[in-house]
Protein backbone atom coordinates (compact mmCIF):
# COMPACT_ATOMS: atom_id res chain seq x y z
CA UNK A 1 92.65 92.00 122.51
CA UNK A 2 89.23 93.14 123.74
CA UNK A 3 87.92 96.65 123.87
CA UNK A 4 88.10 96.93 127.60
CA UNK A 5 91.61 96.30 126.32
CA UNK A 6 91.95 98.68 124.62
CA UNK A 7 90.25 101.41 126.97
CA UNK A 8 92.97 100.40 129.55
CA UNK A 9 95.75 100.94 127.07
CA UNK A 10 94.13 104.26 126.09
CA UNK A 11 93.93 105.49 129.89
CA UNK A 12 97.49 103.85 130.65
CA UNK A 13 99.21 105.57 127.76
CA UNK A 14 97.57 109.30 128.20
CA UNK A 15 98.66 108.55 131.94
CA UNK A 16 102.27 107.88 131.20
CA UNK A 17 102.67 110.96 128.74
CA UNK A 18 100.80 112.87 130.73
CA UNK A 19 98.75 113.94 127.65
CA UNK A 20 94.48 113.48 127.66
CA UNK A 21 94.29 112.62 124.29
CA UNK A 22 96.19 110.11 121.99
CA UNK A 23 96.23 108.50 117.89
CA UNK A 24 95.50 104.43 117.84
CA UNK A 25 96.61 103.55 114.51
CA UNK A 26 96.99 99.88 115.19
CA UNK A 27 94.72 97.00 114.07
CA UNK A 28 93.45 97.02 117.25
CA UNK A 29 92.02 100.76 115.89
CA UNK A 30 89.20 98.19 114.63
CA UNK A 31 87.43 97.64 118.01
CA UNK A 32 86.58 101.47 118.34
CA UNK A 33 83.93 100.57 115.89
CA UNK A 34 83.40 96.84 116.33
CA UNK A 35 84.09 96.18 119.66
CA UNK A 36 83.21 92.88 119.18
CA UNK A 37 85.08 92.23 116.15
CA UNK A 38 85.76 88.96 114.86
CA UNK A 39 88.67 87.04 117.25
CA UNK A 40 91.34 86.95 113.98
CA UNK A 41 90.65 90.60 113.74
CA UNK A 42 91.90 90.95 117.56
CA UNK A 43 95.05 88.50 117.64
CA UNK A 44 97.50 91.25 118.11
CA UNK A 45 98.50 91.75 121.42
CA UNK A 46 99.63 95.39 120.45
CA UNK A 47 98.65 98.70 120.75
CA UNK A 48 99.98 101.39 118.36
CA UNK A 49 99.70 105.05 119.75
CA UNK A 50 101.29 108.62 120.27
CA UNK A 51 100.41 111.41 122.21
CA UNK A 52 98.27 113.92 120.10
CA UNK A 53 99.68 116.92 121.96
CA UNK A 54 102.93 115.72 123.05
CA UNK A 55 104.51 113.56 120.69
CA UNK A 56 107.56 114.00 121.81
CA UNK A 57 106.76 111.74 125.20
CA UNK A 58 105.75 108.80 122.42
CA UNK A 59 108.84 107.14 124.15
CA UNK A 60 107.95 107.14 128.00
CA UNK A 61 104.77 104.74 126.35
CA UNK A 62 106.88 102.31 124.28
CA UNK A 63 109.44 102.48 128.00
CA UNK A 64 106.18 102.09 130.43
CA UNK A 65 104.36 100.33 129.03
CA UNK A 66 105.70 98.41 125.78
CA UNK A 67 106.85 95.02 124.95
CA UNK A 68 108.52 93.17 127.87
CA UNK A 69 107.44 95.55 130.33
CA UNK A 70 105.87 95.11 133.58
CA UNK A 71 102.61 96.05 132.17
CA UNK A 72 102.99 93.65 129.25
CA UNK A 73 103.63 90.86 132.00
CA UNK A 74 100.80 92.08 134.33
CA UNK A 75 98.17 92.65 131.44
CA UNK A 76 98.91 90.07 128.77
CA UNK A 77 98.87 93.20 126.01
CA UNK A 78 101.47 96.25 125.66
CA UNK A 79 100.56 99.43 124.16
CA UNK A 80 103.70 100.34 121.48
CA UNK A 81 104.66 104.07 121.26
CA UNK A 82 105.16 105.05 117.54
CA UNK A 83 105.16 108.18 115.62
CA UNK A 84 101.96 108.14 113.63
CA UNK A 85 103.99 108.88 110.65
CA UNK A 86 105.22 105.60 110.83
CA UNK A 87 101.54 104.74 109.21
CA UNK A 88 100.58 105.79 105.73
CA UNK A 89 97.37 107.30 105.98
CA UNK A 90 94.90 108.68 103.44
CA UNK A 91 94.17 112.92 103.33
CA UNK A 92 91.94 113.82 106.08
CA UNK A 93 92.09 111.02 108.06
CA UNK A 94 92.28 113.30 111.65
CA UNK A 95 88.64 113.94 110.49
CA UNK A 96 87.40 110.87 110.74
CA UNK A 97 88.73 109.15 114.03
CA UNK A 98 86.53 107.54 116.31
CA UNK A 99 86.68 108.96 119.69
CA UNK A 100 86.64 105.99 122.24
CA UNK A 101 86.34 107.88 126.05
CA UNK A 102 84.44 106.87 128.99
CA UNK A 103 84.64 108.95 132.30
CA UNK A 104 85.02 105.02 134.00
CA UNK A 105 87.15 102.79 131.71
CA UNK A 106 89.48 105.51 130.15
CA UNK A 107 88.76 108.03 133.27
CA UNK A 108 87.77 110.87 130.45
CA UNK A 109 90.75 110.26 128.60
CA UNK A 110 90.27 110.31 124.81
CA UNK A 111 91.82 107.47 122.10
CA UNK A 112 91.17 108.83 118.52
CA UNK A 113 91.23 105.68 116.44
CA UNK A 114 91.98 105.75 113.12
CA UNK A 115 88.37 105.12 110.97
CA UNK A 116 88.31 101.09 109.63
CA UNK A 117 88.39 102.59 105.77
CA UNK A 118 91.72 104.74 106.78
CA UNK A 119 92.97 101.70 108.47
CA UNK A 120 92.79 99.40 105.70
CA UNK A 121 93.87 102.03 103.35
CA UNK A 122 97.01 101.78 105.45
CA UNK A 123 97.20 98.20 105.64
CA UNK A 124 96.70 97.27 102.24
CA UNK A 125 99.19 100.44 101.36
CA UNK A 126 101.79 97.88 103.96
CA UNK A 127 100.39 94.91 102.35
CA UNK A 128 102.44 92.12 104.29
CA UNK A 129 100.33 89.32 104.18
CA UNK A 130 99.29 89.75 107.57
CA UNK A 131 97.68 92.98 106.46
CA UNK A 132 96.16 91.20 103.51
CA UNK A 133 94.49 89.05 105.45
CA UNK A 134 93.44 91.55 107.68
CA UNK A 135 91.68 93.63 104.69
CA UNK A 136 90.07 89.85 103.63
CA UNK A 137 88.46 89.25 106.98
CA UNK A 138 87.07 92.76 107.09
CA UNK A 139 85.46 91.80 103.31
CA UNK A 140 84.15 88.37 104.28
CA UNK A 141 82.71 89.85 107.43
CA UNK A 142 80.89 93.00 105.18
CA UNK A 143 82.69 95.29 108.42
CA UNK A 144 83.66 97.86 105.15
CA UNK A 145 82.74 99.04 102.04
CA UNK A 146 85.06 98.19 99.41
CA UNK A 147 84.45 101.01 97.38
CA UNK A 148 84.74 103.65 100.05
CA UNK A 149 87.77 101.65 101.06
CA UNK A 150 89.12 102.65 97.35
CA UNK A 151 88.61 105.85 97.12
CA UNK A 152 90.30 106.07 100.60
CA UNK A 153 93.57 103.99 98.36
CA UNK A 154 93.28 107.22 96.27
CA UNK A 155 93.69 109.73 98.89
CA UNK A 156 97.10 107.63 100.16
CA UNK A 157 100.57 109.65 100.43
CA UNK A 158 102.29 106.84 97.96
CA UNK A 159 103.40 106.73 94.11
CA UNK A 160 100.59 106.35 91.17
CA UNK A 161 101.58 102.86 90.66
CA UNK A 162 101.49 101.85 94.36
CA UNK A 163 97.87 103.23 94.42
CA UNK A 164 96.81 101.20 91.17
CA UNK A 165 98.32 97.92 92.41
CA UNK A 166 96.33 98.37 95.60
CA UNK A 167 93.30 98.96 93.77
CA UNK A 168 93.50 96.10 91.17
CA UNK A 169 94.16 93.46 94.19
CA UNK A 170 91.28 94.85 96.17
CA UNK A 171 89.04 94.41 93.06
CA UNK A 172 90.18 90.86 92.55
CA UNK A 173 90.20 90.33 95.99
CA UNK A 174 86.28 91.39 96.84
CA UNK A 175 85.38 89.38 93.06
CA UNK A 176 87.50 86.37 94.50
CA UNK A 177 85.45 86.81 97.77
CA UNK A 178 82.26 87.21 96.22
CA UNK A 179 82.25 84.19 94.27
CA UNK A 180 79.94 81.07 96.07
């Protein structure tokens, strides 16, 4: 996916759910910061959104616009309508998005991307090995810092233990990583 991508899905989504502002939770969250992100960073062919003012049209998206669709045929990419609280996210993530709007590409509608330290908080809290590898291309690529990625693990919805697993793979992770 590329971030022009990702501006259409953006304008296509507020369109269909007639809202002017959405959550992007996805991976594909990443190119609201690097919009040039490395290519296994953007192999998902996947949006994940929801409208920010009217959830409750979240499925006209998924319907419109989603897997199999006409759009997904047309376009090569499908935006997926999800409830954000599908995603685990750390305490005060809605501060932090990253607003992607242009008055041209997203016609003044806004995406507000989850921040890359939320979104690999959520990941690694997921941790399918898809989502590992995710968190180990962002490391090798120095596109976060691994300890404000951990104190972002601390500030995640999930049990103690959950939180200290996370953390002890991270650190054995970035020191596997690390080593020449």
């Amino acid at each position: 996916m590329t971030f022009q991508q990702l501006q259409h899905a953006i304008r296509a989504a507020c369109e269909v759910a007639g809202d002017n502002e959405l959550w992007v939770f996805g991976s594909q969250a990443i190119l609201s910061v690097y919009p040039e992100a490395p290519e296994s960073l953007r192999t998902s062919i996947e949006v994940d959104v929801q409208p920010k003012n009217l959830p409750e049209r979240t499925i006209y998206i998924d319907g419109a616009l989603g897997e199999l669709s006409l759009f997904h045929q047309t376009h090569g990419f499908y935006v997926h309508g999800v409830s954000i609280d599908t995603a685990r996210l750390p305490e005060g993530w809605k501060k932090r998005v990253v607003r992607v709007v242009d008055e041209i590409r997203t016609k003044g509608m806004t995406g507000l991307c989850v921040e890359v330290h939320d979104l690999a908080a959520s990941k690694i809290v997921a941790f399918r090995e898809k989502d590992r590898d995710f968190i180990r291309t962002l490391i090798i690529e120095d596109l976060i810092d691994h300890e404000l990625l951990s104190e972002r693990i601390c500030l995640l919805p999930v049990e103690a233990d959950i939180i200290e697993h996370r953390l002890r793979w991270l650190s054995l992770t970035v020191n596997e990583l690390s080593q020449p």
